[in-house]
C-alpha atoms as a PDB file:
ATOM      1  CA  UNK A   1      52.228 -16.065 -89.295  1.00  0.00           C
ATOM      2  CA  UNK A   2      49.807 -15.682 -86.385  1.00  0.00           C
ATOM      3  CA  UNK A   3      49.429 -12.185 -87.287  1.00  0.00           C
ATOM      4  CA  UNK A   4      48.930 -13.202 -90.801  1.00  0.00           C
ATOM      5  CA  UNK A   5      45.739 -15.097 -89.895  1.00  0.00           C
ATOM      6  CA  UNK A   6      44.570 -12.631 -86.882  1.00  0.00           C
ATOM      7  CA  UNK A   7      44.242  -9.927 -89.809  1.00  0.00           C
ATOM      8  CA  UNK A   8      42.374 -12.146 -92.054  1.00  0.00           C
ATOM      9  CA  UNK A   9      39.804 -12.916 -88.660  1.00  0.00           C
ATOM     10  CA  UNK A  10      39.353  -9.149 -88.193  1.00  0.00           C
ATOM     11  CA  UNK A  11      38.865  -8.624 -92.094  1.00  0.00           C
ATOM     12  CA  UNK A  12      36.301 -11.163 -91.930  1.00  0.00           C
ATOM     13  CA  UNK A  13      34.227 -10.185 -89.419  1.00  0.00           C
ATOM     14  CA  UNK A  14      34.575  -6.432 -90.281  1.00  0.00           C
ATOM     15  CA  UNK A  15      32.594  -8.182 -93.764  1.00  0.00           C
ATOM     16  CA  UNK A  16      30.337  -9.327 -91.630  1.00  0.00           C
ATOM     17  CA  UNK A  17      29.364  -7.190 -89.271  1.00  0.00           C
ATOM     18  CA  UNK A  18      28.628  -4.904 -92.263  1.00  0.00           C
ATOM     19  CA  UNK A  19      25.711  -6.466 -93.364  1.00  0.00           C
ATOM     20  CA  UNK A  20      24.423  -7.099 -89.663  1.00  0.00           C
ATOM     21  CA  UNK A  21      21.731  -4.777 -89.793  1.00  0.00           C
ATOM     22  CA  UNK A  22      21.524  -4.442 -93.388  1.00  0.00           C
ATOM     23  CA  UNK A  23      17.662  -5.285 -94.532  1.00  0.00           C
ATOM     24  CA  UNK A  24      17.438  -8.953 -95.922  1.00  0.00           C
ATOM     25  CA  UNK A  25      17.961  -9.220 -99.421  1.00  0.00           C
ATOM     26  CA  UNK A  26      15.759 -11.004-101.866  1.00  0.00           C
ATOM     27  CA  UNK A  27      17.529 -10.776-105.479  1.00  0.00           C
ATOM     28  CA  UNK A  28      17.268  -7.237-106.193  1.00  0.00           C
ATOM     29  CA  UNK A  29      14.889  -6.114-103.548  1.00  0.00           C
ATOM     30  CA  UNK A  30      15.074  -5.145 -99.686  1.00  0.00           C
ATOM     31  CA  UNK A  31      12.445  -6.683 -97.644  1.00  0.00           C
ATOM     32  CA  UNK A  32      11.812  -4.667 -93.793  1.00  0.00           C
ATOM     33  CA  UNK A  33      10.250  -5.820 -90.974  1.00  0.00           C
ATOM     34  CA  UNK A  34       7.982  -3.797 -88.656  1.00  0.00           C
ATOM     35  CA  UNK A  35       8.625  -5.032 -85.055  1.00  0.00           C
ATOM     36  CA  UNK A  36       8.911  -1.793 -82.669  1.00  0.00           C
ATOM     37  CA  UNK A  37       7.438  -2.719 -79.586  1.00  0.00           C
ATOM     38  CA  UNK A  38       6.013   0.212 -77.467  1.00  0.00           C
ATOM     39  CA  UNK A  39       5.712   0.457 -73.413  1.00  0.00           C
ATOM     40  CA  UNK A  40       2.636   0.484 -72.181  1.00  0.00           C
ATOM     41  CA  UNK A  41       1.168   0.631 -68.358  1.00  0.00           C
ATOM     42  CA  UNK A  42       1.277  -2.593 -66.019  1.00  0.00           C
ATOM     43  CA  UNK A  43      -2.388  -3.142 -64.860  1.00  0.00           C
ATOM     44  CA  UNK A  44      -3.146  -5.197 -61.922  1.00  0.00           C
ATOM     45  CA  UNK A  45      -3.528  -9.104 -62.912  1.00  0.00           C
ATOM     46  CA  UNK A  46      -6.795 -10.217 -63.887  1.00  0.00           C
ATOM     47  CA  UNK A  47      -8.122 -13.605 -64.751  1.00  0.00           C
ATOM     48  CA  UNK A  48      -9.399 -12.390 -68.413  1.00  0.00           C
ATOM     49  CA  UNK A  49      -8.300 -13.972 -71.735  1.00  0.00           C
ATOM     50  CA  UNK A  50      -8.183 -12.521 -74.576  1.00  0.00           C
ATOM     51  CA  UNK A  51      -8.086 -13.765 -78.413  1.00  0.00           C
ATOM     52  CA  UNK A  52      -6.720 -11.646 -80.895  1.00  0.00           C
ATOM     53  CA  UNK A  53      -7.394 -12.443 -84.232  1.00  0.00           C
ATOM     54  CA  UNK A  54      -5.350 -12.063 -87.173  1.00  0.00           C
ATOM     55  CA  UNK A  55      -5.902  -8.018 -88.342  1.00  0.00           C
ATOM     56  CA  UNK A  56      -7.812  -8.033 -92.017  1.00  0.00           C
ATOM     57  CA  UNK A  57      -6.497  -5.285 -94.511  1.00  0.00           C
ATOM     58  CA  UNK A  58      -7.750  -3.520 -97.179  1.00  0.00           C
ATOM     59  CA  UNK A  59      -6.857  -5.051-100.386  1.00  0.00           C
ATOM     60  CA  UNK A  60      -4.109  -2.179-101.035  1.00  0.00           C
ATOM     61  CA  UNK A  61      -2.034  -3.003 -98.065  1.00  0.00           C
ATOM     62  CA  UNK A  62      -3.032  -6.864 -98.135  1.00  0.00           C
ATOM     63  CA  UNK A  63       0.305  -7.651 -99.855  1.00  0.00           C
ATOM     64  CA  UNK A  64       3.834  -7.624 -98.598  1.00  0.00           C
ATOM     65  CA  UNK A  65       4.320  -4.610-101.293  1.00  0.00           C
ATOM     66  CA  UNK A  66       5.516  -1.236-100.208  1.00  0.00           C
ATOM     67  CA  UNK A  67       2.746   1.150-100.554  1.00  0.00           C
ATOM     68  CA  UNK A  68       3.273   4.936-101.122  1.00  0.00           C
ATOM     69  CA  UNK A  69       1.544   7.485-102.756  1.00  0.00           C
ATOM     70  CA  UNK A  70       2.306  10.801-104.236  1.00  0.00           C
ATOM     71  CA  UNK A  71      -0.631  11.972-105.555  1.00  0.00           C
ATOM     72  CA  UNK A  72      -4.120  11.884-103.457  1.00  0.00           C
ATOM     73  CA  UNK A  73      -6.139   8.679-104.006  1.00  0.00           C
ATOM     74  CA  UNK A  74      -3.445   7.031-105.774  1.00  0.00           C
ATOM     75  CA  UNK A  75      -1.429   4.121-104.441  1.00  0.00           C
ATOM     76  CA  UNK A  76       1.720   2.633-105.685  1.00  0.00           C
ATOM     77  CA  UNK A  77       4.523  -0.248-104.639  1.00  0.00           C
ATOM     78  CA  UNK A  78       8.116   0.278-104.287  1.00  0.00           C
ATOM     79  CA  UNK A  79      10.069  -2.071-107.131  1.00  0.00           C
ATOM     80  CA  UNK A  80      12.844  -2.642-104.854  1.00  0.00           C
ATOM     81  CA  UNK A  81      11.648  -2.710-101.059  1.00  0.00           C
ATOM     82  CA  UNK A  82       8.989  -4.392 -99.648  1.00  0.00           C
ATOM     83  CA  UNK A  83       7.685  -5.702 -96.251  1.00  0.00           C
ATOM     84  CA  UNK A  84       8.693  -9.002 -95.086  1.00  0.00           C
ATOM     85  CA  UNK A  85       5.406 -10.026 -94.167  1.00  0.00           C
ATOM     86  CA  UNK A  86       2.096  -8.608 -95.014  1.00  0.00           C
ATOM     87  CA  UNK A  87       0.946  -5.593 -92.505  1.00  0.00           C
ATOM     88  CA  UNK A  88      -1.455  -8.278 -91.461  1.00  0.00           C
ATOM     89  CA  UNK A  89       1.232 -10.742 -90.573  1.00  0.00           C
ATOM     90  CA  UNK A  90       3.266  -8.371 -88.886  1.00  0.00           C
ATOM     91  CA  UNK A  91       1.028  -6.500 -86.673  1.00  0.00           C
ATOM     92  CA  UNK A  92      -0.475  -9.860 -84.900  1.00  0.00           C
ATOM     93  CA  UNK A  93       2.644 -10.991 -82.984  1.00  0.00           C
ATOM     94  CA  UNK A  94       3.016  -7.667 -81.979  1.00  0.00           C
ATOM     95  CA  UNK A  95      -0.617  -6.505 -80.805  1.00  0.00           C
ATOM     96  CA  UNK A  96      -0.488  -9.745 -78.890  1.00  0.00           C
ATOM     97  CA  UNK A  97       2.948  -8.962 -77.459  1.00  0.00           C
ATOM     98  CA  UNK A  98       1.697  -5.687 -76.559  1.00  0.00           C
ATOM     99  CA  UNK A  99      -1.375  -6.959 -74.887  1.00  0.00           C
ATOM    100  CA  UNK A 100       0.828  -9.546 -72.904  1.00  0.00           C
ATOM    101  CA  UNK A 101       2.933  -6.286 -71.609  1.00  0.00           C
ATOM    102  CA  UNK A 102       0.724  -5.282 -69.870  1.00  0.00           C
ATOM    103  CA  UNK A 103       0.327  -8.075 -67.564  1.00  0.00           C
ATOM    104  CA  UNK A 104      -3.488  -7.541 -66.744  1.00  0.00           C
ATOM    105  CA  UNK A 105      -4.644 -10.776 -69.016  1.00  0.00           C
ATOM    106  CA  UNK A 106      -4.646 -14.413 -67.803  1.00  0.00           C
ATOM    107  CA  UNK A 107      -3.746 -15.511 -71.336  1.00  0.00           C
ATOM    108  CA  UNK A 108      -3.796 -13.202 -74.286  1.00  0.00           C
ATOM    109  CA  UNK A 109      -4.289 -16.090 -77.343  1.00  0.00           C
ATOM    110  CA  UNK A 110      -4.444 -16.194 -80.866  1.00  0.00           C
ATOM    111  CA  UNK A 111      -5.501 -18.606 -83.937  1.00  0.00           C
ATOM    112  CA  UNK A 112      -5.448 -21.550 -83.874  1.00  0.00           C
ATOM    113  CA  UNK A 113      -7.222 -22.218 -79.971  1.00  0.00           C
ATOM    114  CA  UNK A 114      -9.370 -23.966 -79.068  1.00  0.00           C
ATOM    115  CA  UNK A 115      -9.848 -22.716 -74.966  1.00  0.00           C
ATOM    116  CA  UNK A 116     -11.674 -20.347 -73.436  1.00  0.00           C
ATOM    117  CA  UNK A 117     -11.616 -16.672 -73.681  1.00  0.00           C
ATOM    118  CA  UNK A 118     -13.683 -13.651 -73.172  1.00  0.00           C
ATOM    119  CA  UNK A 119     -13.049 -11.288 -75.466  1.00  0.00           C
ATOM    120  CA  UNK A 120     -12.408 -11.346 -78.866  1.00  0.00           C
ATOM    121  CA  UNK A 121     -10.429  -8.872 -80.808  1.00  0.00           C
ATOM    122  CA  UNK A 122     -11.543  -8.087 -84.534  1.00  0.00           C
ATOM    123  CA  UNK A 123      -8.903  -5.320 -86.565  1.00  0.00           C
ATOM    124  CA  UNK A 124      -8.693  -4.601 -89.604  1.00  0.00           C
ATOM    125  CA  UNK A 125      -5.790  -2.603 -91.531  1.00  0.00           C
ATOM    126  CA  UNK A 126      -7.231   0.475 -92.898  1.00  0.00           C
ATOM    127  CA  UNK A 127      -4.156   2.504 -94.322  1.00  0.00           C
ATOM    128  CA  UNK A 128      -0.437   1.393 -94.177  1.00  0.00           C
ATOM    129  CA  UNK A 129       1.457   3.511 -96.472  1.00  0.00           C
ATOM    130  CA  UNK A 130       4.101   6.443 -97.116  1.00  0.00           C
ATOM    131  CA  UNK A 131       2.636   9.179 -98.140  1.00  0.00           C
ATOM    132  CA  UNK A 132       4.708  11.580-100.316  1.00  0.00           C
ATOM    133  CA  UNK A 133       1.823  14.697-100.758  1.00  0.00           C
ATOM    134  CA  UNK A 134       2.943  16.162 -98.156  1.00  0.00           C
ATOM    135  CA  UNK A 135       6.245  18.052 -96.761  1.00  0.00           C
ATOM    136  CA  UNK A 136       7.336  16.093 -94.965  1.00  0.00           C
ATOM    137  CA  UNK A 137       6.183  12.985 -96.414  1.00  0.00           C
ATOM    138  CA  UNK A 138       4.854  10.737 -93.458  1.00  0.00           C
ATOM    139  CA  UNK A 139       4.222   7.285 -92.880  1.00  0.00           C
ATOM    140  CA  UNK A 140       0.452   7.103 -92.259  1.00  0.00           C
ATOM    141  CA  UNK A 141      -1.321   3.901 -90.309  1.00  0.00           C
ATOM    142  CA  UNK A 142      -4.851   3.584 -89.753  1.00  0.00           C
ATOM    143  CA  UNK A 143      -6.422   0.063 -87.883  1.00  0.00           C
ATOM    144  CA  UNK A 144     -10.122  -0.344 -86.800  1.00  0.00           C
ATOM    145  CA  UNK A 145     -10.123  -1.931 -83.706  1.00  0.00           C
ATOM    146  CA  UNK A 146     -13.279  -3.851 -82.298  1.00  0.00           C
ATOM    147  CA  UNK A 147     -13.843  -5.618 -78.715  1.00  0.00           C
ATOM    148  CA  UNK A 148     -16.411  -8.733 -78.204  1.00  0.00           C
ATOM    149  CA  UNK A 149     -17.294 -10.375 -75.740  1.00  0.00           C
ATOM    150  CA  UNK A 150     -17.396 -13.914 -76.654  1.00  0.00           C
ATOM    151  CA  UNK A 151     -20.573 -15.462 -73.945  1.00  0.00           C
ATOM    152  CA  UNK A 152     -22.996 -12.931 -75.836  1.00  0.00           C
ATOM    153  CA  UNK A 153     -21.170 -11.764 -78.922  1.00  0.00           C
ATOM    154  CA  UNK A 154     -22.187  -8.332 -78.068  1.00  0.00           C
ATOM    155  CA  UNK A 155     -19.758  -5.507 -79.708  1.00  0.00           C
ATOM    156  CA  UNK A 156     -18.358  -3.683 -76.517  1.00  0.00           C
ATOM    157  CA  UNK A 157     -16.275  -1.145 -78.068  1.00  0.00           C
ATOM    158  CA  UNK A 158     -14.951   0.060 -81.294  1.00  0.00           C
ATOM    159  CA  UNK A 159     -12.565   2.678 -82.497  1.00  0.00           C
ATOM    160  CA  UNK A 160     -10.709   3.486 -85.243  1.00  0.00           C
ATOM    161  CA  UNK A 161      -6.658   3.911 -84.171  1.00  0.00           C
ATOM    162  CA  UNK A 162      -4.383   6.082 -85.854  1.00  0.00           C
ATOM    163  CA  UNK A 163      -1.085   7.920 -85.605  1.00  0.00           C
ATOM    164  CA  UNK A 164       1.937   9.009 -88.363  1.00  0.00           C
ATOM    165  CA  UNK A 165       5.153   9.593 -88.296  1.00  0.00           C
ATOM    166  CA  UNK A 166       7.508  11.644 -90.570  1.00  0.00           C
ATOM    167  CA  UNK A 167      10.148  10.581 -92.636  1.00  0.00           C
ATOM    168  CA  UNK A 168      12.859  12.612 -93.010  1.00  0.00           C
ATOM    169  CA  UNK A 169      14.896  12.478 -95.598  1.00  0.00           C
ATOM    170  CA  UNK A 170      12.570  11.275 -97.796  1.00  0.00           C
ATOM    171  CA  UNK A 171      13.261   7.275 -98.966  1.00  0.00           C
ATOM    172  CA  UNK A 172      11.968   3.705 -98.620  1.00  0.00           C
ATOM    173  CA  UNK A 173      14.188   2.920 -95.661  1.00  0.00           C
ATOM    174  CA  UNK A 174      13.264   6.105 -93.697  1.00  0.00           C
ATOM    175  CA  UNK A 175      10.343   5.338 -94.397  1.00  0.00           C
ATOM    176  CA  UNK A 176      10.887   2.056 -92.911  1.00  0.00           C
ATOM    177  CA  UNK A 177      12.026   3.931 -89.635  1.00  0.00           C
ATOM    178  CA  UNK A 178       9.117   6.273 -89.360  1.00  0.00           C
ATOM    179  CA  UNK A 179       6.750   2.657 -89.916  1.00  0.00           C
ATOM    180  CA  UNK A 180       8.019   1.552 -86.569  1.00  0.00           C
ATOM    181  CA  UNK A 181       7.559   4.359 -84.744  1.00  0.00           C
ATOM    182  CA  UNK A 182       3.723   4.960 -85.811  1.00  0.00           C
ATOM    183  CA  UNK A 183       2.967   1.627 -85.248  1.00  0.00           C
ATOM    184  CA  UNK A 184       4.567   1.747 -81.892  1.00  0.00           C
ATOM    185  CA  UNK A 185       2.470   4.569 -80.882  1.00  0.00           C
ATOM    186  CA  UNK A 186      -0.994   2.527 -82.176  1.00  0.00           C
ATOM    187  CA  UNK A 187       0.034  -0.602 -80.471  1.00  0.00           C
ATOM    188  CA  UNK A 188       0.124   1.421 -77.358  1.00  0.00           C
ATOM    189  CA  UNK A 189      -2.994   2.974 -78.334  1.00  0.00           C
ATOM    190  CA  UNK A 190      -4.763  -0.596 -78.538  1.00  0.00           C
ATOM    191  CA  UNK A 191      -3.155  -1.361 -75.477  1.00  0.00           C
ATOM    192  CA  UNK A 192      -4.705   1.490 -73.930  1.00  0.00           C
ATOM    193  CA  UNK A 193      -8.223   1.099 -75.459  1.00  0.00           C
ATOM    194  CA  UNK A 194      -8.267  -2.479 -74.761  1.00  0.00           C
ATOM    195  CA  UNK A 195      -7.637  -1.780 -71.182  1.00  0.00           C
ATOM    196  CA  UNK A 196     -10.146   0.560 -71.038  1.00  0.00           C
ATOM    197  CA  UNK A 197     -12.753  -1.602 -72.092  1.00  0.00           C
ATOM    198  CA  UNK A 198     -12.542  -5.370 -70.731  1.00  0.00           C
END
């Protein structure tokens, strides 16, 4: 009998454990999540404070659709996959995590405060998508990145950020993959600019 019920526990969590890293699943669609975070140096502690704000998008990529393209200056959606949140959504938490990594900020803040800060960081999503013109496709990110500093509201640096990555074989999920990985390397790149610049 004990048996009996230890092989029903084992069956059950062999059911489960399948679907632990399975993508969430929304009806008939997959929904992903972009949340790689990269390493980045360890500056000495300042007392600076930062407030990120939350990254605008190009109207293409200002959705939580799946954008690819396979022919130039043509975007489309995935039916069936999407992004959990929009690009937008998901690259906040994790430019201010990155920031915060680095350990050189007093506070590194975003929406909604209401303390002190100075500087200000304006981005904007400029290209989130797979792109399938080329062999091998690659997943292609592109963010402007501006610096303020809040007394004066003088621009103190700008730069446009980007890096790809390739996916291989060629599908949404890989796809997915090669997302985190070329984000990870312009999170670090932010990191690295910001640094450079406060």
């Amino acid at each position: 009998m004990k048996i009996k019920y230890l092989f029903i526990l084992v069956f059950s969590f062999l059911l489960s454990a399948c679907s632990l890293f399975s993508p969430v699943k929304l009806g008939n669609e997959s929904a992903y999540n972009v949340d790689t975070i990269p390493s980045v140096p360890v500056e000495r502690k300042s007392s600076t404070s930062i407030l990120v704000l939350m990254p605008e998008a190009n109207p293409a990529y200002n959705t939580t659709q799946m954008a690819y393209t396979k022919t130039p200056h043509q975007i489309a959606y995935f039916a069936q996959n999407r992004w959990i949140e929009t690009p937008s959504q998901m690259l906040l938490p994790l430019i201010v995590q990155t920031l915060q990594r680095t350990k050189h900020f007093h506070a590194v803040v975003f929406p909604p405060f209401n303390g002190r800060y100075d500087y200000l960081m304006n981005t904007q999503v400029l290209e989130f998508q797979q792109d399938y013109t080329r062999m091998p496709a690659t997943f292609k990110i592109k963010v402007l990145v501006q610096l303020i500093r809040a007394v004066t509201g003088q621009v103190v640096a700008v730069r446009i950020i980007s890096s790809s990555a390739p996916i291989v074989p060629e599908s949404p999920y890989n796809g997915v993959l090669a997302a985190n990985r070329a984000t990870s390397i312009v999170l670090r790149d932010i990191a690295e600019f910001t640094l450079d610049n406060v």
